[in-house]
N, C-alpha and C. Protein backbone atom coordinates (compact mmCIF):
# COMPACT_ATOMS: atom_id res chain seq x y z
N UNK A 1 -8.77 17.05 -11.90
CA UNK A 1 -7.88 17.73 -12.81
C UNK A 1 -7.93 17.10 -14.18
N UNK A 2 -7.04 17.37 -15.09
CA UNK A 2 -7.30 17.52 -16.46
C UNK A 2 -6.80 15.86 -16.47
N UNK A 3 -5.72 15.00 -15.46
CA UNK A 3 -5.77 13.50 -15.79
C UNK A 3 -6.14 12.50 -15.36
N UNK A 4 -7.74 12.99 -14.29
CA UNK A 4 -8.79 12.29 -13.91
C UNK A 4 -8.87 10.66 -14.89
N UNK A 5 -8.89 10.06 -13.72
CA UNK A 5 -8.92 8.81 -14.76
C UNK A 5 -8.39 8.21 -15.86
N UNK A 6 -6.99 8.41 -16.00
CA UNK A 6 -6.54 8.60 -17.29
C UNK A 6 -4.83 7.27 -17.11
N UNK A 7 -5.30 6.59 -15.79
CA UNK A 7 -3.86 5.88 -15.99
C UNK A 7 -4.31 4.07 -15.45
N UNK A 8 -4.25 3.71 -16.08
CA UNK A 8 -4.35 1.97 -16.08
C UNK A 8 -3.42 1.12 -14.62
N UNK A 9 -2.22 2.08 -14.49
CA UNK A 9 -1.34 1.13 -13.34
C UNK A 9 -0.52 1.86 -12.92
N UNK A 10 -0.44 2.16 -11.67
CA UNK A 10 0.65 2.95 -10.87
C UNK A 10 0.98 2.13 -9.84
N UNK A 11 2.48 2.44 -9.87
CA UNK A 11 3.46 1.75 -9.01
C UNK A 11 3.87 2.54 -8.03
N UNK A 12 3.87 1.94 -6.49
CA UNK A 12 4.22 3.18 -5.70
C UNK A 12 5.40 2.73 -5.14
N UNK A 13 6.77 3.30 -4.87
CA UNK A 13 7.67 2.81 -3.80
C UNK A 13 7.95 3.72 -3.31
N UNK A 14 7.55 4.68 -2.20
CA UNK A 14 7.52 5.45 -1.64
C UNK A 14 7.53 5.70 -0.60
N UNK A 15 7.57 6.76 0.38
CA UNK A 15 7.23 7.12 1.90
C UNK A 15 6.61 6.16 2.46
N UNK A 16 6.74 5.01 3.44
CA UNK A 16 5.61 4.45 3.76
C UNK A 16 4.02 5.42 4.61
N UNK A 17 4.79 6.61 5.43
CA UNK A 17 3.81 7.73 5.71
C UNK A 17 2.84 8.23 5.44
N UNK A 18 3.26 8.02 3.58
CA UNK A 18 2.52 8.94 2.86
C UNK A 18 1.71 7.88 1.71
N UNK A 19 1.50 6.52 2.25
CA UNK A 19 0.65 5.48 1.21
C UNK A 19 -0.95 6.16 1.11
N UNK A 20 -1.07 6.30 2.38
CA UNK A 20 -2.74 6.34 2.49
C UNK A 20 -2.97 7.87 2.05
N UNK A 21 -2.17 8.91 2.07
CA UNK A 21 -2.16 10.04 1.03
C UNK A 21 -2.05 10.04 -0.19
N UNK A 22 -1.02 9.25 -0.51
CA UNK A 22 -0.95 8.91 -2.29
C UNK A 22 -2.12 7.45 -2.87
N UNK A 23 -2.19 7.06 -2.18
CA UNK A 23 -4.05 6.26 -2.15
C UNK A 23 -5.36 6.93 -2.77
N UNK A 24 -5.28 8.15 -1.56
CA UNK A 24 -6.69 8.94 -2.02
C UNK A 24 -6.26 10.14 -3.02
N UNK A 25 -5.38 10.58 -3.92
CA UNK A 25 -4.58 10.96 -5.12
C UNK A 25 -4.96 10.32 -6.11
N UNK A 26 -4.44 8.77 -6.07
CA UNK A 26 -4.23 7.98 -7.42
C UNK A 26 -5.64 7.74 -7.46
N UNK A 27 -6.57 7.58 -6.44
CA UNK A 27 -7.80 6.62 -7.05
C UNK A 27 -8.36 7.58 -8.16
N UNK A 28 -8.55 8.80 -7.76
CA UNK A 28 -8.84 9.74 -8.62
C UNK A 28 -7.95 10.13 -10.12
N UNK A 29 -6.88 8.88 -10.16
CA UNK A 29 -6.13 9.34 -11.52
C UNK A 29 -6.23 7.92 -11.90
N UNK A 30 -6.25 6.62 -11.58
CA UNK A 30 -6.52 5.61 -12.17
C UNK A 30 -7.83 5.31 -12.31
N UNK A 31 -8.32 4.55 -13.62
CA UNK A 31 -9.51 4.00 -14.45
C UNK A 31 -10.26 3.05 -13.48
N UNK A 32 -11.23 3.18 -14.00
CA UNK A 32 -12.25 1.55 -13.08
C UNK A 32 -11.65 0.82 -13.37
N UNK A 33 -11.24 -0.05 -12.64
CA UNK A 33 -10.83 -1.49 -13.44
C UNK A 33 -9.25 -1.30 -13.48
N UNK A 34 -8.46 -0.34 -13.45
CA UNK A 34 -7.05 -0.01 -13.11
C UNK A 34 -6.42 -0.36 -11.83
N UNK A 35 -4.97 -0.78 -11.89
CA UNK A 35 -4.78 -1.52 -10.67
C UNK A 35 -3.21 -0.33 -10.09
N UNK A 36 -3.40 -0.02 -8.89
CA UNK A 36 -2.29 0.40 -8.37
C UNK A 36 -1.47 -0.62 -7.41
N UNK A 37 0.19 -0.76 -7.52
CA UNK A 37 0.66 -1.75 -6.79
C UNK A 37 1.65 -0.85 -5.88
N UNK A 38 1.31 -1.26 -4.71
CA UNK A 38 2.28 -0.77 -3.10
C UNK A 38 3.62 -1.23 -3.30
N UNK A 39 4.64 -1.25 -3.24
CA UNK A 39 5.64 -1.99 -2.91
C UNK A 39 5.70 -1.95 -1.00
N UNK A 40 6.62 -3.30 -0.94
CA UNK A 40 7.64 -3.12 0.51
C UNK A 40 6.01 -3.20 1.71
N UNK A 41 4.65 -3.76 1.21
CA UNK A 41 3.77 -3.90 2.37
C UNK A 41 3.91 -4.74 3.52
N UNK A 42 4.88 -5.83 3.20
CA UNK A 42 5.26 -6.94 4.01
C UNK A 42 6.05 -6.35 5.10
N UNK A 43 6.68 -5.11 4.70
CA UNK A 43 7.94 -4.81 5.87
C UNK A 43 9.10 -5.70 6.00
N UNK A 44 9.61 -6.16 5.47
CA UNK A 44 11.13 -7.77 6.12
C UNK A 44 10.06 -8.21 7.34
N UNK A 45 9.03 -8.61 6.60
CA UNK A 45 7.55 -9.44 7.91
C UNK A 45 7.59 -9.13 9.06
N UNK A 46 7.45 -7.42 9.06
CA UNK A 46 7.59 -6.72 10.85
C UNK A 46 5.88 -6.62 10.70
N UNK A 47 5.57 -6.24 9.68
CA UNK A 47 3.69 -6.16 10.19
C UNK A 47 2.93 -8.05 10.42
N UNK A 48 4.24 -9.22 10.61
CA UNK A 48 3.27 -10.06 11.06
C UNK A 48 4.09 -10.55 12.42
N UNK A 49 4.92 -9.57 12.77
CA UNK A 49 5.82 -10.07 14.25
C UNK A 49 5.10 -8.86 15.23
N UNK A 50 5.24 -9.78 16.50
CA UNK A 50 4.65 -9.12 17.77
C UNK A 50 5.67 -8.12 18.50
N UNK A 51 5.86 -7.33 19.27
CA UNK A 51 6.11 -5.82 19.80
C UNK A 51 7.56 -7.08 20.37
N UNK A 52 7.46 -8.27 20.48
CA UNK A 52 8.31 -8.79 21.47
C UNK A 52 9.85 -9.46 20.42
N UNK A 53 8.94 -9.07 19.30
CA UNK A 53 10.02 -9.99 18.24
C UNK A 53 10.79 -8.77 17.84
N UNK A 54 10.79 -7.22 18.26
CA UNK A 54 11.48 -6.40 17.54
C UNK A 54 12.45 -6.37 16.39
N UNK A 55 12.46 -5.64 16.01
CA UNK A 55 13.94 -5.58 15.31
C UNK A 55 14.61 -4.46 15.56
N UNK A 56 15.99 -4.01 14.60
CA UNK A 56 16.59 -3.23 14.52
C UNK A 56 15.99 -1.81 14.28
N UNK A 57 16.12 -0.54 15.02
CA UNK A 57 14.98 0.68 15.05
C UNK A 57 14.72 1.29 13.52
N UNK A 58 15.71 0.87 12.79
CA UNK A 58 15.64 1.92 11.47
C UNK A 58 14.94 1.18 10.38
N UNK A 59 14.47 -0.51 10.41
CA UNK A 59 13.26 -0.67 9.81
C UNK A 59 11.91 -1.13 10.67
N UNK A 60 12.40 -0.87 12.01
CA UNK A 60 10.72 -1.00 12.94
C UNK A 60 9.89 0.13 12.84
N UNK A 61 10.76 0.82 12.80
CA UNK A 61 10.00 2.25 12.95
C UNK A 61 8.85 2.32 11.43
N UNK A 62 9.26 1.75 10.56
CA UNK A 62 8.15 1.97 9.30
C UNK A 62 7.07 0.80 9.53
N UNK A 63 7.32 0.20 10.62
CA UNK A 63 6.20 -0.82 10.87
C UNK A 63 4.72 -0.53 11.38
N UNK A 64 4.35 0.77 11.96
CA UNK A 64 3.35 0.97 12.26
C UNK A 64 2.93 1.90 11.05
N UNK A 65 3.34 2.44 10.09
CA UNK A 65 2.59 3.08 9.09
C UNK A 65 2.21 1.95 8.14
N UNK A 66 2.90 1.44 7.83
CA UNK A 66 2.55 0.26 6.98
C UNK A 66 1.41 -0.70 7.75
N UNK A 67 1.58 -1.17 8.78
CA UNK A 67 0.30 -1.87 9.34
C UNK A 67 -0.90 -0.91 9.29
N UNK A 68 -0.94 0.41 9.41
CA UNK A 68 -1.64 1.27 9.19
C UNK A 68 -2.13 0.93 8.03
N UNK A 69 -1.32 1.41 6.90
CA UNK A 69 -2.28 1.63 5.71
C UNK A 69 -2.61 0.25 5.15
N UNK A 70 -1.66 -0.94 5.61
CA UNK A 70 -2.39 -2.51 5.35
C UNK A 70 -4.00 -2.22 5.62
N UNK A 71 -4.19 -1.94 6.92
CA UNK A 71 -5.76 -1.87 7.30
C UNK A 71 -6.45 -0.93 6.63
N UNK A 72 -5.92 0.25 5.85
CA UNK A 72 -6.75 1.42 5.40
C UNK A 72 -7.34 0.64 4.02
N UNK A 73 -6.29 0.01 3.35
CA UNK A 73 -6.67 -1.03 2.12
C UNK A 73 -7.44 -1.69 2.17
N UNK A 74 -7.35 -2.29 3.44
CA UNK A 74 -8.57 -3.98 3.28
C UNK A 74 -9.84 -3.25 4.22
N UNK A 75 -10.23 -2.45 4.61
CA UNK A 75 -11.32 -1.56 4.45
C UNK A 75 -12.09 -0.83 3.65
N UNK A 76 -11.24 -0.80 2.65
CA UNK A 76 -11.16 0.41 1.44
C UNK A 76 -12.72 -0.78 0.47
N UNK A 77 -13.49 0.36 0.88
CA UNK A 77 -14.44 -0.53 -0.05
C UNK A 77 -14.28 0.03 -2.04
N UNK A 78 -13.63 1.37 -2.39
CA UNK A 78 -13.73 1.33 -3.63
C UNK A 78 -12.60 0.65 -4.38
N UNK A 79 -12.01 -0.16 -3.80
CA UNK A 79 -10.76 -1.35 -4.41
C UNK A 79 -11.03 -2.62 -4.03
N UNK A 80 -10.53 -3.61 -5.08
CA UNK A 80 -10.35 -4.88 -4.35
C UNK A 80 -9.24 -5.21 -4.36
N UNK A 81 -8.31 -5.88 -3.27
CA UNK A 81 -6.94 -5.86 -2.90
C UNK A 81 -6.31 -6.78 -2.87
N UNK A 82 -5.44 -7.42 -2.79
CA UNK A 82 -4.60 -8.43 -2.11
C UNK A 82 -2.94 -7.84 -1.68
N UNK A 83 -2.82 -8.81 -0.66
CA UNK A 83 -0.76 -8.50 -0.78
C UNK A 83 -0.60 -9.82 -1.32
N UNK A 84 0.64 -9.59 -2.14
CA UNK A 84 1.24 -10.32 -2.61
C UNK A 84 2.63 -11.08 -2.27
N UNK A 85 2.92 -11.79 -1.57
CA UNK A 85 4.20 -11.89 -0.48
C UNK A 85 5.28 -12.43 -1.75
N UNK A 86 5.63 -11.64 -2.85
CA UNK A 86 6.56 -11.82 -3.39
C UNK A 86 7.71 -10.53 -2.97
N UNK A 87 8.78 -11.18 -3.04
CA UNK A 87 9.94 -10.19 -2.30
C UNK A 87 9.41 -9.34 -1.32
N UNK A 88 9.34 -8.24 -0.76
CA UNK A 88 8.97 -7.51 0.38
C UNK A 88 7.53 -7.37 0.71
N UNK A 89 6.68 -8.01 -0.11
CA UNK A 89 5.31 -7.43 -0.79
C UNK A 89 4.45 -6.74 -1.48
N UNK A 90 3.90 -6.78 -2.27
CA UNK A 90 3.65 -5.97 -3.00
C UNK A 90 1.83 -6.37 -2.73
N UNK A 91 0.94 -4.78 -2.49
CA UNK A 91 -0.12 -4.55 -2.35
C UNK A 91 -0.35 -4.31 -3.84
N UNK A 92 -1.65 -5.38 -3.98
CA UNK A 92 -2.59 -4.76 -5.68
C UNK A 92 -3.61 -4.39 -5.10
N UNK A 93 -4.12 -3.29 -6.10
CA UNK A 93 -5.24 -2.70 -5.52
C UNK A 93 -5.95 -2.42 -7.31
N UNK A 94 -7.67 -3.36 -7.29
CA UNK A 94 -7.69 -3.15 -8.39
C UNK A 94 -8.89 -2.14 -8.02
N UNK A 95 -9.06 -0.78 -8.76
CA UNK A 95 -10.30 0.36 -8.31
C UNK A 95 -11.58 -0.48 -9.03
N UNK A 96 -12.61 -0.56 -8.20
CA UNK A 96 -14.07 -0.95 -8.64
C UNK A 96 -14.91 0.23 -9.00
């Protein structure tokens, strides 16, 4: 579309559902070299606790989309990534 490539940094705090949808969106609206940042990838650290450490249902339940799209990222060969374990986490994703 007409703002192909046209944005330096997008911030997402959104659906966790809908990361790896708004992923393949933005790459196509941010620049080479432009960085998009995830919020909330850490989960309150449910994507590094085991099925036995549960928690409370109304933030476990966003724990398997988010471990999801953790892995869709660090696969993602047209970005290079990190999480950032400041406050909830924050995923950078810089497009190559």
């Amino acid at each position: 579309g007409k703002h192909g490539e046209s944005f330096d940094f997008v911030f997402v705090d959104a659906e966790k559902e809908n990361f790896i949808e708004f992923h393949e969106v933005l790459l196509k609206l941010v620049k080479k070299g432009g960085t998009i940042a995830y919020d909330n990838t850490l989960w309150l650290g449910t994507v590094a606790m085991s099925e036995d450490e549960k928690i409370e249902d109304k933030w476990w339940k966003k724990r398997k989309p988010t471990l999801e799209f953790n892995t869709y990222i660090a696969d993602d060969c047209r970005v290079e990534s990190t999480i950032v374990s400041i406050g909830d986490g924050v995923t950078l994703c810089r497009r190559i």
